[in-house]
C-alpha atoms as a PDB file:
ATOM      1  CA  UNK A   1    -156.812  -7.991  40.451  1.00  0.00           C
ATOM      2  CA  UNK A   2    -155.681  -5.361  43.012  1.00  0.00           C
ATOM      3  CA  UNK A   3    -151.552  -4.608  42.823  1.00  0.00           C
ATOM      4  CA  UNK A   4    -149.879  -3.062  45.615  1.00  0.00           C
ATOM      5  CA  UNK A   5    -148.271   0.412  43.941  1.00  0.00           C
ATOM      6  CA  UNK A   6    -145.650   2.606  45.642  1.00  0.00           C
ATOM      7  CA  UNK A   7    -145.720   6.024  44.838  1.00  0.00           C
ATOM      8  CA  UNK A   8    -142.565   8.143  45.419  1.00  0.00           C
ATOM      9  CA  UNK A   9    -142.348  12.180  44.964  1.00  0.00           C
ATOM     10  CA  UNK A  10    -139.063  13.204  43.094  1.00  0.00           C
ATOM     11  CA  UNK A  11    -137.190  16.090  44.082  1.00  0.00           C
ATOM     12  CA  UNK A  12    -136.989  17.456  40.655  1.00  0.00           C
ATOM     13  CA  UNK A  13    -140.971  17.004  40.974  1.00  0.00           C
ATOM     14  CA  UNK A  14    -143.544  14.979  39.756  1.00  0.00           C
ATOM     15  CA  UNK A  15    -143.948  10.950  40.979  1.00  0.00           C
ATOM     16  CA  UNK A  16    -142.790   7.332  40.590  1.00  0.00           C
ATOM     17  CA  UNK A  17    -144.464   4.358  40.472  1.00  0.00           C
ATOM     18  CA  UNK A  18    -143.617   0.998  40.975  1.00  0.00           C
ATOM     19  CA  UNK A  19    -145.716  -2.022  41.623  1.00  0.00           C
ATOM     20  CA  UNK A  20    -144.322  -4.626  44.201  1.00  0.00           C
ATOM     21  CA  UNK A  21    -145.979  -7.744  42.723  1.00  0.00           C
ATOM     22  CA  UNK A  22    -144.660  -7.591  39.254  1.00  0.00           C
ATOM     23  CA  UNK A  23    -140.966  -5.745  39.454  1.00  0.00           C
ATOM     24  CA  UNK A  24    -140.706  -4.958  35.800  1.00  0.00           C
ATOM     25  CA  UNK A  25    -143.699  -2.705  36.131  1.00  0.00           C
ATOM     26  CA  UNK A  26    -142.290   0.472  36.311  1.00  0.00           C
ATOM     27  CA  UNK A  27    -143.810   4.136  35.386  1.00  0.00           C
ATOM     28  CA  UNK A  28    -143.524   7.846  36.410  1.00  0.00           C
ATOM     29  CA  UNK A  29    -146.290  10.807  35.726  1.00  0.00           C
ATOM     30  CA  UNK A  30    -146.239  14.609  36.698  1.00  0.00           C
ATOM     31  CA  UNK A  31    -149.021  14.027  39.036  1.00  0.00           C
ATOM     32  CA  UNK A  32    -150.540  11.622  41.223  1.00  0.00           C
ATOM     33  CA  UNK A  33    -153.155  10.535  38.865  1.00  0.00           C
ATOM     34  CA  UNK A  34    -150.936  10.617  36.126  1.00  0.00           C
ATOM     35  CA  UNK A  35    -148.320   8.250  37.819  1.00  0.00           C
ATOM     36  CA  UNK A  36    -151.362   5.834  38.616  1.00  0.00           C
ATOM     37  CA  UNK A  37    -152.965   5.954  35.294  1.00  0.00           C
ATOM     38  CA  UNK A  38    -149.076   5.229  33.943  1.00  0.00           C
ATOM     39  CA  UNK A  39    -148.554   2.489  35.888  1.00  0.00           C
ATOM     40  CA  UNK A  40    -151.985   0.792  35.455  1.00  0.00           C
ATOM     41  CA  UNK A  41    -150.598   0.631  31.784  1.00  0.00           C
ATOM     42  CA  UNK A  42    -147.812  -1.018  32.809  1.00  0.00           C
ATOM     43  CA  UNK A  43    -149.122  -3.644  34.865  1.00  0.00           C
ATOM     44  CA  UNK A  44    -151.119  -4.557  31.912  1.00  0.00           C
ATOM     45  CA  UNK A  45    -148.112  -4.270  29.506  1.00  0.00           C
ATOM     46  CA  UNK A  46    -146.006  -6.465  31.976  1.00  0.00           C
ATOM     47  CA  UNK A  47    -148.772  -9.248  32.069  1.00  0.00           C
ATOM     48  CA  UNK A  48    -149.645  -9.152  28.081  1.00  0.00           C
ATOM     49  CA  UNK A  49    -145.408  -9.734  28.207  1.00  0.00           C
ATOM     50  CA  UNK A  50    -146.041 -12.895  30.719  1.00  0.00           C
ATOM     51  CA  UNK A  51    -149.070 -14.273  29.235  1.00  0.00           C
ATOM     52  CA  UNK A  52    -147.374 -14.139  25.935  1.00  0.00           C
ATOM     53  CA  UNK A  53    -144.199 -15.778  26.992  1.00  0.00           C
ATOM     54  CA  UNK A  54    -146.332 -18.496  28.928  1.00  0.00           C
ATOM     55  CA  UNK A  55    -148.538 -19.182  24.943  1.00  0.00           C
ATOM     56  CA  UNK A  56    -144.739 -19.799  23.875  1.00  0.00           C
ATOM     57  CA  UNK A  57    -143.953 -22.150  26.371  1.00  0.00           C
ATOM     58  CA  UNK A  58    -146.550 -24.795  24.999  1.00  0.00           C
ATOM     59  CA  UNK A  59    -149.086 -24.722  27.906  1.00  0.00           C
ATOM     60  CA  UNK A  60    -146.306 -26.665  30.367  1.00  0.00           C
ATOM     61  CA  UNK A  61    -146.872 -23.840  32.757  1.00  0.00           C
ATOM     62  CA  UNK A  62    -149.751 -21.252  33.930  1.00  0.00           C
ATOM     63  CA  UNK A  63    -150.497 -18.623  36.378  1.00  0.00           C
ATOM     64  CA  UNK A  64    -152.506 -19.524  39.116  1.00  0.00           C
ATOM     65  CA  UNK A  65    -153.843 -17.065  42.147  1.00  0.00           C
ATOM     66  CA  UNK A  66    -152.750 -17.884  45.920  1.00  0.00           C
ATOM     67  CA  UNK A  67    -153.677 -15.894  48.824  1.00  0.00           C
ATOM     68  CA  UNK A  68    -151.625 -16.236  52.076  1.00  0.00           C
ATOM     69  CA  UNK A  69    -152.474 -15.305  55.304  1.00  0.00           C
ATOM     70  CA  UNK A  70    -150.206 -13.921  57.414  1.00  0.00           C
END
């Protein structure tokens, strides 16, 4: 799946990363490539969270693609 990421120089330096799609997935590096390897890890922590919490819920709900065209 492709995640659109936002990556944000700080003035005290390195970068932050946040992806749009999934809010609670949050990172920082010192670099570039640091702040994109960070957030690819949380992307993937954030959707282990959802996928876990969705096992809980007794299969009564799933997650299902959609594209949109604007």
């Amino acid at each position: 799946m492709k995640y659109t990421v936002i990556l944000e120089k700080e003035e005290e330096g390195g970068y932050s990363a946040q992806c749009l799609e999934l809010p609670g997935a949050i990172s920082q590096g010192e670099t570039k490539e640091e702040a994109v390897r960070n957030i690819k890890e949380a992307i993937e922590a954030v959707l282990d969270a959802l996928n876990q919490e969705l096992k809980g819920l007794g299969g009564v709900a799933e997650i299902s693609m959609v594209e949109v065209s604007v």
